[in-house]
Protein backbone atom coordinates (compact mmCIF):
# COMPACT_ATOMS: atom_id res chain seq x y z
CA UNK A 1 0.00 0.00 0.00
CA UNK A 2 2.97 1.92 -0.05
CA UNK A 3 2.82 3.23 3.75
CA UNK A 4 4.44 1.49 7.09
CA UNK A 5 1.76 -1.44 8.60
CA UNK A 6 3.17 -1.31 11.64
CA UNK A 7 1.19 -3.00 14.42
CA UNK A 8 0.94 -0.32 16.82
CA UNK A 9 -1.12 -2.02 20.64
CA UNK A 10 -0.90 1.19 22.49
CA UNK A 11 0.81 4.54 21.90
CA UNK A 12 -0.24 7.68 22.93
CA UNK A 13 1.40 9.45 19.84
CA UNK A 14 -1.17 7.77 17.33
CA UNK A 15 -5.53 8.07 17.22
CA UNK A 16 -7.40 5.76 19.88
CA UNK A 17 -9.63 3.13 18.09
CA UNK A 18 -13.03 2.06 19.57
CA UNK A 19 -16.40 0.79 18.81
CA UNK A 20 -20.07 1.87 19.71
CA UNK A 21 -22.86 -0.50 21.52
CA UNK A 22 -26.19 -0.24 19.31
CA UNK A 23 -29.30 -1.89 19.35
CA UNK A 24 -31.31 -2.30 16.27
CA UNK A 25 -34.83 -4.12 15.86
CA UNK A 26 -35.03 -7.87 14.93
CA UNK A 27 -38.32 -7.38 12.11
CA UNK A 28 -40.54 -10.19 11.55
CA UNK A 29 -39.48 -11.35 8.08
CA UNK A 30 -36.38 -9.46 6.21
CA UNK A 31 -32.94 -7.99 7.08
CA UNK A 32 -31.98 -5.41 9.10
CA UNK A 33 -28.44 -3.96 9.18
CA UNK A 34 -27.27 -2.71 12.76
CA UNK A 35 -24.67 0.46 12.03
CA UNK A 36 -21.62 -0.18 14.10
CA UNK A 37 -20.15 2.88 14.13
CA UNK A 38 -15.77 2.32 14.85
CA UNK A 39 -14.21 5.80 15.44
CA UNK A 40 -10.67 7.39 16.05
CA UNK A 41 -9.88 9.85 18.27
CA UNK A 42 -8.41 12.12 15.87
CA UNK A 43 -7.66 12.14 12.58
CA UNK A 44 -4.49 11.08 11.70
CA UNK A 45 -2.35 12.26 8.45
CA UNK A 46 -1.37 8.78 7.92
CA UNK A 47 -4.15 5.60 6.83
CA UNK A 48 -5.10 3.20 9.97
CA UNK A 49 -6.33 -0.12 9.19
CA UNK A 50 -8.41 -2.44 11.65
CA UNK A 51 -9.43 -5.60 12.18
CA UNK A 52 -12.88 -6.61 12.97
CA UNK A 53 -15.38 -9.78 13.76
CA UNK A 54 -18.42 -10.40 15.17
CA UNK A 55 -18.90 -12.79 17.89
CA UNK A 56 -21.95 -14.71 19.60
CA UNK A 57 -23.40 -13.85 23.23
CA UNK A 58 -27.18 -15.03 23.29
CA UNK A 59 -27.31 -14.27 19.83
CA UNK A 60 -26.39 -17.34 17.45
CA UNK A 61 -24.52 -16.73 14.07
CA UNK A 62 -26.69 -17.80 10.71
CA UNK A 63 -30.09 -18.07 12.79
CA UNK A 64 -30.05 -14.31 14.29
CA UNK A 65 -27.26 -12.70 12.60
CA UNK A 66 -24.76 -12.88 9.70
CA UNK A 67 -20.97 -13.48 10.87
CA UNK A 68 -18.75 -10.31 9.57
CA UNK A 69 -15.46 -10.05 10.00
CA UNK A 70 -12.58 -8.40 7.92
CA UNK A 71 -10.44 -5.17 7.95
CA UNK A 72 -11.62 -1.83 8.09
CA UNK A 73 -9.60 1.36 6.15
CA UNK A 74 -9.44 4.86 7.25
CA UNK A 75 -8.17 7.16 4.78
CA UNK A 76 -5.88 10.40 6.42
CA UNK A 77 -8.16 12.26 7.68
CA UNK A 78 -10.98 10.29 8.34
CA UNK A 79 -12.14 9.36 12.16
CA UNK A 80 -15.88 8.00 11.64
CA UNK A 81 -16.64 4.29 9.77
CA UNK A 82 -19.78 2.12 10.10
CA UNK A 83 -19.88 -1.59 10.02
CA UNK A 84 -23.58 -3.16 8.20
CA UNK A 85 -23.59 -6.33 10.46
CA UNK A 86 -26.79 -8.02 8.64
CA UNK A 87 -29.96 -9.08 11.49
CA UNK A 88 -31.97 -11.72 10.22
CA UNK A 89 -35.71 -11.08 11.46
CA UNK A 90 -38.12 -13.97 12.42
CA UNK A 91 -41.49 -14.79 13.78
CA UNK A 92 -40.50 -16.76 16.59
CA UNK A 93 -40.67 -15.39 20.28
CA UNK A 94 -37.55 -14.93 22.12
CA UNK A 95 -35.95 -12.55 24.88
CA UNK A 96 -33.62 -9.87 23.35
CA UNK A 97 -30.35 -11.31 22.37
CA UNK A 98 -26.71 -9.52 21.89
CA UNK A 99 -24.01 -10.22 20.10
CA UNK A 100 -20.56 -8.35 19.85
CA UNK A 101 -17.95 -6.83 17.48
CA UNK A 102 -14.52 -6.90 18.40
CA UNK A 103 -11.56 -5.02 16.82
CA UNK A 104 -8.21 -7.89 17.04
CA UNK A 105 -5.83 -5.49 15.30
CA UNK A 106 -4.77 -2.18 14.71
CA UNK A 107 -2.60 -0.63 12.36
CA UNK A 108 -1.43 3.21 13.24
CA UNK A 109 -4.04 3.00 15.85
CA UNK A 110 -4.02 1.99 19.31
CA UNK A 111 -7.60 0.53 21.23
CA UNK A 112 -9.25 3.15 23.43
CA UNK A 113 -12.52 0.64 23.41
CA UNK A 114 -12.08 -2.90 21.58
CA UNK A 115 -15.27 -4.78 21.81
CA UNK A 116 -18.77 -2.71 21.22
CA UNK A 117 -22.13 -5.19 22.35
CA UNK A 118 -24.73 -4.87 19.94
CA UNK A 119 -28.36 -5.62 21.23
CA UNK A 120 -31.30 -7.18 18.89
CA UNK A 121 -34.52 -6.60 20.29
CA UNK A 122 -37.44 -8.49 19.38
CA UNK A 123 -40.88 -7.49 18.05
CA UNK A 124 -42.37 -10.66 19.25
CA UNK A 125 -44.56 -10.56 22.22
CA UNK A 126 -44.14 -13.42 25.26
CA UNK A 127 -47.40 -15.76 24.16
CA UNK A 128 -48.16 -15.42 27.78
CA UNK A 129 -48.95 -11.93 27.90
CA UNK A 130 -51.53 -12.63 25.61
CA UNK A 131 -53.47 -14.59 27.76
CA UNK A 132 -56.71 -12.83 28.97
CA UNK A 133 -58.67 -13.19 32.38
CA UNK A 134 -62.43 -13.36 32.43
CA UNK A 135 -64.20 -10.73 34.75
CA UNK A 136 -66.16 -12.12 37.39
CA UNK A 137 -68.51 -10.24 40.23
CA UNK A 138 -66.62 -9.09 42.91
CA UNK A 139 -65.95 -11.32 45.79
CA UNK A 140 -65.72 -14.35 42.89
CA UNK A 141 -62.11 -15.47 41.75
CA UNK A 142 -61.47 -15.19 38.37
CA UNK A 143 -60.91 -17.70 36.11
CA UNK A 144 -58.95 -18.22 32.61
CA UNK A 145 -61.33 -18.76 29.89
CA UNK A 146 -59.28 -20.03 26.82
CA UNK A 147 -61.31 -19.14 24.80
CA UNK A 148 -60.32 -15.75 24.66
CA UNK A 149 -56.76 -16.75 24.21
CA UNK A 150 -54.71 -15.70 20.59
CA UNK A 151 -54.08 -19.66 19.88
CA UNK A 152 -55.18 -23.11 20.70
CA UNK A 153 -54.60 -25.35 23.64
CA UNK A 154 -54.31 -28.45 23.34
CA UNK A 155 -55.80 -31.20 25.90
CA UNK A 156 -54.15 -34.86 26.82
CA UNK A 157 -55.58 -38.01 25.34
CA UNK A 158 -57.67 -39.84 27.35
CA UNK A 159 -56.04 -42.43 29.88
């Protein structure tokens, strides 16, 4: 590339490196792309180069998300790029998962923040909350009725 790649871990003479925590919303059928935004510290008059990859928390590769990883290129100058890390939406009721992207290598750059958490909420609500309670007079307990329930229940087979 025609400039020094020297791997530079810490150095106060050179731009910090680090990496935002964002939360973006699963969607019930497409892809959405959660912006991870990686910044420097200042601008530098030279190019810095990092290394990035996602990795799994509660959030499992190919099912939730699509694995990234690669190297990211500031030009002199330039302090602000944003990583497209693809969310893959579903139907299917979970709890909000996370997931991570970590920065393994600098080049003219030194880590300030390394590892940015990335939350996906879901759109999904709990089946249980759906469940609705039948008024009864007061003094009377009050009873499920199913139904008034979103979906079926299903009873045992005879013994």
């Amino acid at each position: 590339m025609g400039y020094d790649r020297t791997l530079v871990s810490s150095c106060h003479n050179f731009p910090q490196v680090s990496v935002t925590n964002v939360t973006v919303i699963e969607g019930n059928s497409s892809i959405t792309n959660a912006g991870v935004k990686v910044t420097l510290s200042a601008s530098a008059p030279f190019p810095v180069d990092v290394r990035f990859q996602t990795s799994p928390g509660t959030a499992t590769p190919g099912l939730d998300y699509i694995s990234r990883q690669g190297w990211l290129h500031f030009k002199a100058g330039e302090t602000v790029k944003t990583i497209s890390v693809p969310v893959i939406g579903d139907t299917i009721y979970e709890p909000n998962e996370t997931a991570s992207l970590v920065l393994l290598e600098a080049v003219n750059a030194g880590f300030a923040n390394s590892q940015g958490l990335w939350t996906i909420k879901t759109t999904i609500d709990h089946p249980l909350r759906s469940f609705r309670w039948k008024r009864t007079p007061a003094g009377s307990r009050s009873t499920f009725n199913p139904s008034l329930a979103p979906f079926t229940r299903c009873k045992a087979a005879p013994t």
